[in-house]
N, C-alpha and C. Protein backbone atom coordinates (compact mmCIF):
# COMPACT_ATOMS: atom_id res chain seq x y z
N UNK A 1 -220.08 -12.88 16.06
CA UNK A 1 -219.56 -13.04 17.40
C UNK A 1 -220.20 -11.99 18.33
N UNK A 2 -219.99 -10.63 17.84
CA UNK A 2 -220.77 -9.55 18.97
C UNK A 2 -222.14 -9.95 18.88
N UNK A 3 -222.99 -10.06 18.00
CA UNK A 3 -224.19 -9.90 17.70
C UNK A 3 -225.09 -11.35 18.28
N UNK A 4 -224.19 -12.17 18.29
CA UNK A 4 -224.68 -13.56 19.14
C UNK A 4 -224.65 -13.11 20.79
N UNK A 5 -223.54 -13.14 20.75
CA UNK A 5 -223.12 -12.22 22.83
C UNK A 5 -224.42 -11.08 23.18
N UNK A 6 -224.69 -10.14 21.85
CA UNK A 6 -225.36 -8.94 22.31
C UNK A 6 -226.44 -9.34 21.74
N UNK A 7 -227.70 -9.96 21.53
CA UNK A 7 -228.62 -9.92 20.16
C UNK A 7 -229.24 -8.52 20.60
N UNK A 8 -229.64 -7.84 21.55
CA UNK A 8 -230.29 -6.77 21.70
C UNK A 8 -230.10 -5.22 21.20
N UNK A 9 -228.60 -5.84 20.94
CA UNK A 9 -227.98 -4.23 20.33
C UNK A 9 -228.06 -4.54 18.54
N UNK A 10 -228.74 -3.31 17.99
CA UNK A 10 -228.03 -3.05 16.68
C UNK A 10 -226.97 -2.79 16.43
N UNK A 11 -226.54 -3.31 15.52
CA UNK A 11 -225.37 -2.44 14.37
C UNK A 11 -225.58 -2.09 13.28
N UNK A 12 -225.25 -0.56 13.26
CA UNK A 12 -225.40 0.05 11.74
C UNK A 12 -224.15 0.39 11.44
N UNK A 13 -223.38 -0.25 10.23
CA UNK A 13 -222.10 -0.48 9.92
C UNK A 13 -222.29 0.20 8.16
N UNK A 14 -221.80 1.14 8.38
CA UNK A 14 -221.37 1.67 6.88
C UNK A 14 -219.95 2.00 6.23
N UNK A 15 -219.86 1.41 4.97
CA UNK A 15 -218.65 1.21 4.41
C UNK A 15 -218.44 2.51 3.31
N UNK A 16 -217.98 3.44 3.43
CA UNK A 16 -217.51 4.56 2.88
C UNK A 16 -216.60 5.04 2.16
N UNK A 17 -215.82 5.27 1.09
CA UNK A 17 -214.40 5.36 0.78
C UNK A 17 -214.40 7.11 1.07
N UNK A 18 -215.65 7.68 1.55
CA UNK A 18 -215.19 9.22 1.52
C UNK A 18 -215.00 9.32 2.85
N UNK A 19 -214.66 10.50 3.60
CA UNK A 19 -214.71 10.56 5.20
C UNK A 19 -215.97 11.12 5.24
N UNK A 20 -216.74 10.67 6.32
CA UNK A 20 -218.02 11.11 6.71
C UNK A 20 -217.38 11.66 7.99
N UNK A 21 -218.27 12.73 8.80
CA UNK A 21 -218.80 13.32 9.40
C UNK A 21 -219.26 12.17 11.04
N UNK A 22 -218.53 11.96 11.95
CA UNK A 22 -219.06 10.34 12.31
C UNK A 22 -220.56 11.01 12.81
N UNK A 23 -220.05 12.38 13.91
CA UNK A 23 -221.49 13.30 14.78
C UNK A 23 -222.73 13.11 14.40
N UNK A 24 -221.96 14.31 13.07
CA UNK A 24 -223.09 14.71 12.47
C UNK A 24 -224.11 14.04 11.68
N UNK A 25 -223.46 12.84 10.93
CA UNK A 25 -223.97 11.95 10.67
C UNK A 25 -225.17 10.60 11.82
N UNK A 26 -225.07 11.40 12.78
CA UNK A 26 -225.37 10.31 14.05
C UNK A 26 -224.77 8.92 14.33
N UNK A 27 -223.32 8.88 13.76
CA UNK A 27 -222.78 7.34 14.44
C UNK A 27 -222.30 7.76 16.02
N UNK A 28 -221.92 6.53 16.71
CA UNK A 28 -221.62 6.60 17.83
C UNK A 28 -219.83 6.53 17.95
N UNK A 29 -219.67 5.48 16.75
CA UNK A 29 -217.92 5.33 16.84
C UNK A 29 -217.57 5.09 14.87
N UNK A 30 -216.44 5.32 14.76
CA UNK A 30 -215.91 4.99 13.56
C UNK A 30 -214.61 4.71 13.42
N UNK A 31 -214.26 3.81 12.00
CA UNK A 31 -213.00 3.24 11.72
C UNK A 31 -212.54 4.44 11.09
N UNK A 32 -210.94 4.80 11.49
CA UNK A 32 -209.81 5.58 11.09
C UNK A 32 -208.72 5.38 11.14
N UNK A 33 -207.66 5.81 9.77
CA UNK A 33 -206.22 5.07 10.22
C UNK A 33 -206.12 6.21 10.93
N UNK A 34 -205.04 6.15 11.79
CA UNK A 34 -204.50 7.02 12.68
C UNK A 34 -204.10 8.70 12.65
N UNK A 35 -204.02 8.69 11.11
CA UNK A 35 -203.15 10.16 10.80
C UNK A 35 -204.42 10.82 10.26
N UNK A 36 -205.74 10.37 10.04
CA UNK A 36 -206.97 10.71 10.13
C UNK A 36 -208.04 10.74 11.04
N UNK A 37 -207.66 10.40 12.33
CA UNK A 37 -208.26 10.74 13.94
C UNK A 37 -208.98 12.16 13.94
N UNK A 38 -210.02 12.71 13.80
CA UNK A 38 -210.27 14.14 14.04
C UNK A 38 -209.31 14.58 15.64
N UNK A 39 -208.82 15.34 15.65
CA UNK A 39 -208.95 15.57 17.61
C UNK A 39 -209.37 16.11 18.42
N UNK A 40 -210.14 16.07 18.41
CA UNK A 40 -211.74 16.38 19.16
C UNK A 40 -212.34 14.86 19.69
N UNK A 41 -211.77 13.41 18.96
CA UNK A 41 -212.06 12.14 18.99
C UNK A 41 -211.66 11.45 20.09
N UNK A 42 -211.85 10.56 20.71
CA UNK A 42 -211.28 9.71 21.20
C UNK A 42 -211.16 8.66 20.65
N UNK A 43 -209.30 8.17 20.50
CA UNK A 43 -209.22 6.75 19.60
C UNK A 43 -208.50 5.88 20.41
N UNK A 44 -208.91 4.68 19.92
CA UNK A 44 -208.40 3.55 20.49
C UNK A 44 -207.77 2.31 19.07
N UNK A 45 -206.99 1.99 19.61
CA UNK A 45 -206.29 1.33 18.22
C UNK A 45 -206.55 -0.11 18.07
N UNK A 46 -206.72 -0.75 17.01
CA UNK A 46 -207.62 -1.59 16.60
C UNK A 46 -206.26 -2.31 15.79
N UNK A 47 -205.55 -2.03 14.90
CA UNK A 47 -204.89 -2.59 13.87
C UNK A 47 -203.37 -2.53 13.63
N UNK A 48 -202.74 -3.47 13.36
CA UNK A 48 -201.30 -2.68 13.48
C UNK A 48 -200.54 -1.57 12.14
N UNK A 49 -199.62 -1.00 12.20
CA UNK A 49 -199.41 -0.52 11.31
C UNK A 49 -198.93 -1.32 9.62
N UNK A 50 -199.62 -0.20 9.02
CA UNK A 50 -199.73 -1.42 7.33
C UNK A 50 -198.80 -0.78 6.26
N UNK A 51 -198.39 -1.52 5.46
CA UNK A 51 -197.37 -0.84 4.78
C UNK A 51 -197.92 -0.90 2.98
N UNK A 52 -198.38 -0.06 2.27
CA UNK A 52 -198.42 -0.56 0.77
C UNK A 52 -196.85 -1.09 0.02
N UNK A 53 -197.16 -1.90 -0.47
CA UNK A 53 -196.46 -2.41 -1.94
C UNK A 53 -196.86 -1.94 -3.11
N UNK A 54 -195.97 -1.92 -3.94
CA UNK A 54 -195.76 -2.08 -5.48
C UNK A 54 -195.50 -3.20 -5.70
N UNK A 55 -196.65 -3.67 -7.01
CA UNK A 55 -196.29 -4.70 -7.43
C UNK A 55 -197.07 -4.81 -8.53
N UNK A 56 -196.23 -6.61 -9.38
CA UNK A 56 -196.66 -6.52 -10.69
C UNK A 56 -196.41 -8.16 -11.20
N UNK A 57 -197.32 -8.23 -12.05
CA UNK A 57 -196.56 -9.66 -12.38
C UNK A 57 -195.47 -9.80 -13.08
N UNK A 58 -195.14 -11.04 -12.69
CA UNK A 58 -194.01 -11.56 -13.67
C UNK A 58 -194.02 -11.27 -14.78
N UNK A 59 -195.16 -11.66 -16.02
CA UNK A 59 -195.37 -11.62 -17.06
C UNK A 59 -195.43 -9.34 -17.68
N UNK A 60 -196.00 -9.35 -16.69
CA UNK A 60 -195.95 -7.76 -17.10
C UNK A 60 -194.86 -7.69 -17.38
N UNK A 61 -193.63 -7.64 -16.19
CA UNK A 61 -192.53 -7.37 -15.88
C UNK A 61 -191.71 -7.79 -16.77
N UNK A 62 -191.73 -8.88 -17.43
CA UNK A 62 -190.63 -9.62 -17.98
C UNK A 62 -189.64 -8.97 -18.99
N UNK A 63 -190.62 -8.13 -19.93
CA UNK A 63 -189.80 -7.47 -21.00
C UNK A 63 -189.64 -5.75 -20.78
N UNK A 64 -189.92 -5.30 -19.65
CA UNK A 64 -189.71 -3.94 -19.18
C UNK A 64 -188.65 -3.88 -18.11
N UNK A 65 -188.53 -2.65 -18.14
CA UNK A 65 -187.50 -2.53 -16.99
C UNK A 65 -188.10 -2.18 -15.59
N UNK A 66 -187.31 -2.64 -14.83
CA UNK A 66 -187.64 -3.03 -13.51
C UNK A 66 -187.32 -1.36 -13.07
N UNK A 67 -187.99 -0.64 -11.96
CA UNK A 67 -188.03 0.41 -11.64
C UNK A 67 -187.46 1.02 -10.41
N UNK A 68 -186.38 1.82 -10.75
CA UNK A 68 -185.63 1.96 -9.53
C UNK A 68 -185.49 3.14 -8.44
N UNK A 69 -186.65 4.10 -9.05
CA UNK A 69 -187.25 4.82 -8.38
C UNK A 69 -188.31 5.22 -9.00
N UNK A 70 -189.50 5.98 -7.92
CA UNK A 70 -191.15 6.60 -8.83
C UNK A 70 -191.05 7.24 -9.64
N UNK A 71 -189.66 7.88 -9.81
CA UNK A 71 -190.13 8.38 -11.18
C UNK A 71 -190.00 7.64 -12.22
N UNK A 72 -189.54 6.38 -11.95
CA UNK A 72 -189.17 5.74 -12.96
C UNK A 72 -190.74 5.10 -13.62
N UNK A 73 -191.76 5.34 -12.79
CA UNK A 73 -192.97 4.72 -13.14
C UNK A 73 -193.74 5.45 -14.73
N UNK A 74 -192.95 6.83 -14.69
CA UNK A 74 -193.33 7.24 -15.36
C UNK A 74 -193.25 6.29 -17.19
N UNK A 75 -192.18 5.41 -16.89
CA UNK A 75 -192.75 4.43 -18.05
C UNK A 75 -193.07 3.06 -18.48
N UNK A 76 -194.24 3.10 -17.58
CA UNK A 76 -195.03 2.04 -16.97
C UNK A 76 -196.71 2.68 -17.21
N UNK A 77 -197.20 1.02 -17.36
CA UNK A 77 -198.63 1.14 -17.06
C UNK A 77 -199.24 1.13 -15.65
N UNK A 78 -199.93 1.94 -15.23
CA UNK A 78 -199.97 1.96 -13.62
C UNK A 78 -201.74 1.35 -13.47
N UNK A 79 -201.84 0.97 -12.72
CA UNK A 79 -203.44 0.94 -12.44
C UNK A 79 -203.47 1.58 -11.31
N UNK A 80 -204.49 2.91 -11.62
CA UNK A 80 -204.69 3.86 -10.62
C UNK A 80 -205.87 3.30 -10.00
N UNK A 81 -206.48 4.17 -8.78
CA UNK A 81 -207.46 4.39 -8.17
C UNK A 81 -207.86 5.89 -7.90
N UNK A 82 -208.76 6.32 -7.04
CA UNK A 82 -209.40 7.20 -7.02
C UNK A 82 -209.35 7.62 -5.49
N UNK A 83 -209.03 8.93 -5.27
CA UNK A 83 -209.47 8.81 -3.43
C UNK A 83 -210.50 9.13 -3.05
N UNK A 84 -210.66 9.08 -1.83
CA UNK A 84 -212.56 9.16 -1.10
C UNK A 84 -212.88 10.19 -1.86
N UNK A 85 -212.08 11.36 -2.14
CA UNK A 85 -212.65 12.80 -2.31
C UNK A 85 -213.16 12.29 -4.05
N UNK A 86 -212.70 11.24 -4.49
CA UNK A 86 -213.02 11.34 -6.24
C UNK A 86 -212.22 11.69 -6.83
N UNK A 87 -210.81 11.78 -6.60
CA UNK A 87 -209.79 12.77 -7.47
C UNK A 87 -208.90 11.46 -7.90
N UNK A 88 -208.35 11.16 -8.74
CA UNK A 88 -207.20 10.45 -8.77
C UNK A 88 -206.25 10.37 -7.44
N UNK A 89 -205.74 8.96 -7.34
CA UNK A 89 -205.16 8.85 -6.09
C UNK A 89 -203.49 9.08 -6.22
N UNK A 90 -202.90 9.82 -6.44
CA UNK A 90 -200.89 9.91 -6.50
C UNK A 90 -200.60 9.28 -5.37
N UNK A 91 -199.87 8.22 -5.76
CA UNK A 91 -199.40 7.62 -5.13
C UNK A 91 -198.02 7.87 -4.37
N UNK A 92 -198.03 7.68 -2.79
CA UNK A 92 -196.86 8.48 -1.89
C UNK A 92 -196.16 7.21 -1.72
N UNK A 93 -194.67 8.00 -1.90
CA UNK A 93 -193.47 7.31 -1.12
C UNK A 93 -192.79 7.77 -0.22
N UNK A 94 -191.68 7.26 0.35
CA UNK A 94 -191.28 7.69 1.74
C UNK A 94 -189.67 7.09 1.38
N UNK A 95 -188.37 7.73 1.54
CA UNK A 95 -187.61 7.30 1.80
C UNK A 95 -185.97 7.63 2.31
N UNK A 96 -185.38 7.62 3.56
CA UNK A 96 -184.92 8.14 4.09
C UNK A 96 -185.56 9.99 4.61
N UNK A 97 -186.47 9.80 5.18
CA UNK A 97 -187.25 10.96 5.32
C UNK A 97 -187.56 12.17 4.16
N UNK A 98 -187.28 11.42 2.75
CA UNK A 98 -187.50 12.15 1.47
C UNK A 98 -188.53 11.64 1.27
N UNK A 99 -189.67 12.73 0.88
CA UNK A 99 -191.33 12.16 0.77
C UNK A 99 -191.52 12.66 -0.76
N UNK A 100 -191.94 11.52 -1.46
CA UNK A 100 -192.61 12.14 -3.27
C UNK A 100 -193.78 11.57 -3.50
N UNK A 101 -194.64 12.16 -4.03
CA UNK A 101 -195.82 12.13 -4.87
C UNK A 101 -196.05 11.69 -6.02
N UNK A 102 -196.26 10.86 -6.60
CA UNK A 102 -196.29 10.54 -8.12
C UNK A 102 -197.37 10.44 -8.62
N UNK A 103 -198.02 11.22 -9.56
CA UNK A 103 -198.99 10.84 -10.43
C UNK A 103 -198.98 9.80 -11.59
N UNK A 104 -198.79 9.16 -11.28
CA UNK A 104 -198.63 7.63 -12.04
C UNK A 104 -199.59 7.77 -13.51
N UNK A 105 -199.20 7.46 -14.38
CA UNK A 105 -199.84 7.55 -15.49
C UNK A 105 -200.10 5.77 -15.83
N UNK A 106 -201.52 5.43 -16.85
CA UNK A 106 -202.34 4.56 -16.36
C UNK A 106 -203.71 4.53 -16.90
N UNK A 107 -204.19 3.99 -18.36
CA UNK A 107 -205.17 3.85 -18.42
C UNK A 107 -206.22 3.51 -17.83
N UNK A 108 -206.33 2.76 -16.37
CA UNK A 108 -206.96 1.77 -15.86
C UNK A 108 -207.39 2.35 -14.58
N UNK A 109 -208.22 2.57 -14.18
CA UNK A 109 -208.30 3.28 -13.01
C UNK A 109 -209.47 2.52 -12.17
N UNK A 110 -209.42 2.13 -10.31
CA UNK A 110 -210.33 1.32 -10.11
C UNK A 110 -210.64 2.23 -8.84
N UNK A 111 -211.62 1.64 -8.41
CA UNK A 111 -211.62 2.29 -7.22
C UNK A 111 -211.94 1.32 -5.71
N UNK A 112 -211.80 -0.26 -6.05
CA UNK A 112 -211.46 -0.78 -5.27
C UNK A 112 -209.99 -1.91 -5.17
N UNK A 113 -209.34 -2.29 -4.15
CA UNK A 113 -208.25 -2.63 -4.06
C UNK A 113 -207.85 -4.23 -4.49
N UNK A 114 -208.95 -4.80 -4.18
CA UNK A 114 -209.02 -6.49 -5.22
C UNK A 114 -209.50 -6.03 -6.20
N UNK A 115 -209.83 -5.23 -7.13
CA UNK A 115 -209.80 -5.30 -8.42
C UNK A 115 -208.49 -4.90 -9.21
N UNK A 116 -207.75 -3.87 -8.30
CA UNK A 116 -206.48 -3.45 -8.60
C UNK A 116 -205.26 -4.50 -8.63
N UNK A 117 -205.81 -5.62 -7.35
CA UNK A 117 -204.74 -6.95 -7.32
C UNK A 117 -205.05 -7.87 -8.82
N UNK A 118 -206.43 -7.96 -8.67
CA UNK A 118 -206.81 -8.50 -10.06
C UNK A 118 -206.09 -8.21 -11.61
N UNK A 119 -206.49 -6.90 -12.02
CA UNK A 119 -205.87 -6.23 -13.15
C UNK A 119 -203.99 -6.54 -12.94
N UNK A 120 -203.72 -6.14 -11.71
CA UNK A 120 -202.20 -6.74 -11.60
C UNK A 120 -201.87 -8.19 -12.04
N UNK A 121 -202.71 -9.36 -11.75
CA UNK A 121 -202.41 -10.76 -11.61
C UNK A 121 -202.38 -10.91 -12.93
N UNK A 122 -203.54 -10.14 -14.15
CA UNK A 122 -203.84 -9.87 -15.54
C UNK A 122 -202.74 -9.17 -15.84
N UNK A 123 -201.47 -9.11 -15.67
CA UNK A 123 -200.88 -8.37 -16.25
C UNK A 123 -201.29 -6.79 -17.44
N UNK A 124 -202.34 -6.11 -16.29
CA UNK A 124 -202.56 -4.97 -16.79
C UNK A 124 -201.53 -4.00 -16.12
N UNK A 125 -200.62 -4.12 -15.21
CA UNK A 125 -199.60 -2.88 -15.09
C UNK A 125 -199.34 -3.15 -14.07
N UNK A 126 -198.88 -2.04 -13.29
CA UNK A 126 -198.41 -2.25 -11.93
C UNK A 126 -199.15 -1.36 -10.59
N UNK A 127 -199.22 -2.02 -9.70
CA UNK A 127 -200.70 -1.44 -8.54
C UNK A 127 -199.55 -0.99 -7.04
N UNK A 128 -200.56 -0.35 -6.61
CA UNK A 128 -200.23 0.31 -5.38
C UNK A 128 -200.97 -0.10 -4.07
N UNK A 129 -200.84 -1.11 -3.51
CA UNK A 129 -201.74 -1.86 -2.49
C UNK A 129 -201.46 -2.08 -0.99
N UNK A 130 -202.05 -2.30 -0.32
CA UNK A 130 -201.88 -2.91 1.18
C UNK A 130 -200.70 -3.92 0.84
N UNK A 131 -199.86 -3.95 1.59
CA UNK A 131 -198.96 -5.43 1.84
C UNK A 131 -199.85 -6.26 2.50
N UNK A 132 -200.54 -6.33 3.11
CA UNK A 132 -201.27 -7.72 4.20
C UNK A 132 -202.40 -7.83 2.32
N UNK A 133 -202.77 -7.43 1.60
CA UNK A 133 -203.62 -8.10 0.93
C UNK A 133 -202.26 -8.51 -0.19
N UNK A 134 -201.62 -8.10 -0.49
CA UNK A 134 -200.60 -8.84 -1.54
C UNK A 134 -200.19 -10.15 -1.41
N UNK A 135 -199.88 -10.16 0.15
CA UNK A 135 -198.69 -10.92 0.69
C UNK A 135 -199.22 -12.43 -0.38
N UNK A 136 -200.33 -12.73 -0.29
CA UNK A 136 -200.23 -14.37 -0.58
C UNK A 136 -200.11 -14.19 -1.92
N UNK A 137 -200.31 -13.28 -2.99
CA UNK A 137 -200.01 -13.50 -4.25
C UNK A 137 -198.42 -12.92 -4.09
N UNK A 138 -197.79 -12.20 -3.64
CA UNK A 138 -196.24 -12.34 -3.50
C UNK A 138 -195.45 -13.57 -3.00
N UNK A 139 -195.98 -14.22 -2.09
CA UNK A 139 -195.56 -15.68 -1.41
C UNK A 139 -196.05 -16.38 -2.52
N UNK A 140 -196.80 -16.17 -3.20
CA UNK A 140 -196.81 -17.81 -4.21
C UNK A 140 -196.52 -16.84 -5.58
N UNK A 141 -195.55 -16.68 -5.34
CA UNK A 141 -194.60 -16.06 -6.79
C UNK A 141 -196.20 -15.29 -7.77
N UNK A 142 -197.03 -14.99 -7.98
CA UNK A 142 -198.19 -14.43 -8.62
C UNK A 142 -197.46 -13.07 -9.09
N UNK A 143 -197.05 -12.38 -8.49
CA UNK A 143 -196.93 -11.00 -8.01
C UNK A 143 -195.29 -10.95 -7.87
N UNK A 144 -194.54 -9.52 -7.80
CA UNK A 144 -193.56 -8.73 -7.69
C UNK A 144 -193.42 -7.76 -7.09
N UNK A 145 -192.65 -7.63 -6.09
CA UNK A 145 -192.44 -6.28 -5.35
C UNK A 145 -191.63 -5.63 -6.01
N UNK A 146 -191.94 -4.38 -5.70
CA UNK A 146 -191.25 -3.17 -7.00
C UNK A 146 -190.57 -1.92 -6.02
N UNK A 147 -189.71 -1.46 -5.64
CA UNK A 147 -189.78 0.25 -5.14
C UNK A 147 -189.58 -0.52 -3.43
N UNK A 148 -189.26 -1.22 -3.14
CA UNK A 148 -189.76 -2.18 -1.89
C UNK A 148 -188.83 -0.85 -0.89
N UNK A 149 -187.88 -0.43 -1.26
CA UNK A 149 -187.37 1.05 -0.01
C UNK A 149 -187.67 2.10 -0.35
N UNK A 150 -188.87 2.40 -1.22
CA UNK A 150 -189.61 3.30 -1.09
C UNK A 150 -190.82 3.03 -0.43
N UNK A 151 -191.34 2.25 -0.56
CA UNK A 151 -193.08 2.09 0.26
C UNK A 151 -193.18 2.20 1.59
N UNK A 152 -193.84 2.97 1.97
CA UNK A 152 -194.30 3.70 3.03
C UNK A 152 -194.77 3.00 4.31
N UNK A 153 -195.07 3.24 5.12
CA UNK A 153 -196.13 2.27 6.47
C UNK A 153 -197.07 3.34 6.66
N UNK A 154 -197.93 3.17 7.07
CA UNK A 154 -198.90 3.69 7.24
C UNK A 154 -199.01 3.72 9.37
N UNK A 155 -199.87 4.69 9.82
CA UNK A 155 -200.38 4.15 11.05
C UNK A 155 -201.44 3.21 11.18
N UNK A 156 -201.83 2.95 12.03
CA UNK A 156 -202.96 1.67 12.48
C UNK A 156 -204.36 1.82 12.14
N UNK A 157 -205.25 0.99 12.17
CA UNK A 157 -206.53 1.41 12.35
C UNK A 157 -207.11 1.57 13.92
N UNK A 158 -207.91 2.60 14.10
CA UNK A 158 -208.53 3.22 15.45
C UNK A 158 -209.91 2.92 14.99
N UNK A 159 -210.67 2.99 16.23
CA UNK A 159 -211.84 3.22 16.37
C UNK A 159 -212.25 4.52 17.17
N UNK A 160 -212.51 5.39 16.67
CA UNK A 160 -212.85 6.85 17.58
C UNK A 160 -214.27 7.04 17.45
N UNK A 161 -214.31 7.64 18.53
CA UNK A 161 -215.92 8.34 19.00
C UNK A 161 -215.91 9.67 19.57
N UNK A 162 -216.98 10.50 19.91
CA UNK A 162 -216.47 11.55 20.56
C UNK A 162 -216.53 11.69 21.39
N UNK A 163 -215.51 12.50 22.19
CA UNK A 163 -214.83 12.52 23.54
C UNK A 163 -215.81 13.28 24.75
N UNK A 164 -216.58 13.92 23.72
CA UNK A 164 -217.66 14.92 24.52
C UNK A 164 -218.71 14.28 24.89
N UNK A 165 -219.01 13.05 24.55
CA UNK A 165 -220.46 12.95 25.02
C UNK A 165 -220.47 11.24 25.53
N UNK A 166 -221.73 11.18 26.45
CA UNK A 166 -221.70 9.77 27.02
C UNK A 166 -221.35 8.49 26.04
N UNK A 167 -220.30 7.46 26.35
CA UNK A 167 -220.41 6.36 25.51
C UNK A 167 -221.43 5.29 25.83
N UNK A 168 -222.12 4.91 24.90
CA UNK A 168 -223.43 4.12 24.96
C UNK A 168 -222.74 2.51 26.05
N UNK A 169 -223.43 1.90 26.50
CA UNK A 169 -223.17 0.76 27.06
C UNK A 169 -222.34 -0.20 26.20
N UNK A 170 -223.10 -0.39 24.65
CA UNK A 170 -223.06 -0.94 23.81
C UNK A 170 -222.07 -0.88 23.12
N UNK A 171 -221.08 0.60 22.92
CA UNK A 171 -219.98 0.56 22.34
C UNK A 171 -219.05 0.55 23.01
N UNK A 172 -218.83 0.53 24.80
CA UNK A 172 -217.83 -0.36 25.20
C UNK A 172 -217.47 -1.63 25.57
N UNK A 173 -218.87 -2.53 24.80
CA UNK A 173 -219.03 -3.86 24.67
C UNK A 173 -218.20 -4.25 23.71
N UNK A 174 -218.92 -3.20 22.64
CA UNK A 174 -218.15 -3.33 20.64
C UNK A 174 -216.42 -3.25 21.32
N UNK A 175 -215.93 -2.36 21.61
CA UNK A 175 -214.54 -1.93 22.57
C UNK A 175 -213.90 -3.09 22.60
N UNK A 176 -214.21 -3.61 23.65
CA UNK A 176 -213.64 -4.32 24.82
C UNK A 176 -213.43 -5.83 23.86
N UNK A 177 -214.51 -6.52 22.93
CA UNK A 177 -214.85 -7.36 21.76
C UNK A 177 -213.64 -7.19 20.85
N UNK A 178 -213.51 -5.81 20.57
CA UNK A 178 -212.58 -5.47 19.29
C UNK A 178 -210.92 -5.94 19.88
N UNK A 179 -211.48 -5.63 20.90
CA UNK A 179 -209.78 -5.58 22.02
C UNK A 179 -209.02 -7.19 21.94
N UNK A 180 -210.56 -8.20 22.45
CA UNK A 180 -209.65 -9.35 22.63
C UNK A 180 -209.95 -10.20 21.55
N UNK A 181 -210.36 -9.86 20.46
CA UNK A 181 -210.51 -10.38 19.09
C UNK A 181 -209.33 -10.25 18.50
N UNK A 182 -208.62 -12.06 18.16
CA UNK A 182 -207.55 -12.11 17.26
C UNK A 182 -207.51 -11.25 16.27
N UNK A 183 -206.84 -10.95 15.36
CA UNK A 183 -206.69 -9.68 14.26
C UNK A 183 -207.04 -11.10 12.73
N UNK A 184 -207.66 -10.73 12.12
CA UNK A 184 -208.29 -11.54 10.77
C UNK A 184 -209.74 -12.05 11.48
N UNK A 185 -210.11 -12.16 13.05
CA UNK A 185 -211.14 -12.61 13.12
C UNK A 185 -212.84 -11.95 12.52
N UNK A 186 -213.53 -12.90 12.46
CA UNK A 186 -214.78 -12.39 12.08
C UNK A 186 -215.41 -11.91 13.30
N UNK A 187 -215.52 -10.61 13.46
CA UNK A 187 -216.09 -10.02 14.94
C UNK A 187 -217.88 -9.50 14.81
N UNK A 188 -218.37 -9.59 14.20
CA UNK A 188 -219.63 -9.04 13.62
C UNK A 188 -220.85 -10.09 14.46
């Protein structure tokens, strides 16, 4: 869609799980959820706020006990992931303004989030995911929500750039594009 409207502008679009550097690196703008904004940035918000789930299949589930708080994960198979930094990811909850950490124990460790839905659907354990990517294996019974008043929301996704220096023509084209682009659309 941009790239038909603009053919003259490039895009160099890099997909990262670590935080880069947007400057120093020479980008002009970058994707951030909100509570990761440098502030020094200027952001503009792109996404609404997202909430992870717990979840698991049926079949996992069937002959274990259902878990009625994180610590209860402790006897469970978890399928972990990894964070940008490379470390194992502990997974956060939130509830009634009581915040816990769990290091989930978990042979299985991935480091992307459809493989984690995957190993879940396989009844390899129980995952820690976006709600907007669950939802259709929770709506067609696939999947189980677990901990559902513990899981957290997250803030939005932004697009920030820095505040100090001229914005190119081109990225208040990308802007303005991102702005009146339905949310699931293909904007590229």
């Amino acid at each position: 869609m941009f790239l038909a409207q603009y053919p003259e502008v490039s895009l160099d679009l890099v997909a990262e799980p670590a935080m880069i550097d947007i400057v120093s690196e020479g980008f002009d703008a970058g994707f951030r959820l909100g509570d990761a904004v440098p502030r020094d940035m200027v952001a503009v918000r792109f996404g609404e706020a997202s909430r992870m789930r717990v979840v698991a299949s049926r079949a996992y589930m069937r002959d274990r006990q259902v878990p009625q708080s994180p610590d209860d994960l402790s006897q469970h198979r978890c399928i972990r992931s990894r964070s940008p930094a490379g470390r194992p990811y502990k997974w956060e909850f939130e509830r009634h303004g009581h915040e816990l950490t769990v290091d989930v124990p978990g042979g299985l460790m991935l480091n992307r989030t459809e493989l984690m839905l995957q190993a879940a659907l396989q009844d390899m354990g129980i995952a820690f995911v976006p709600e907007r990517l669950a939802r259709p294996y929770l709506a067609a019974g696939q999947l189980v929500s677990l901990l559902d008043s513990w899981c957290p929301n997250y803030p939005g996704l932004y697009l920030c750039y820095p505040g100090h220096r001229q914005v190119p023509a081109a990225l208040w084209a990308f802007i303005d594009m991102l702005k009146a682009a339905p949310e699931g659309r293909t904007w590229i």
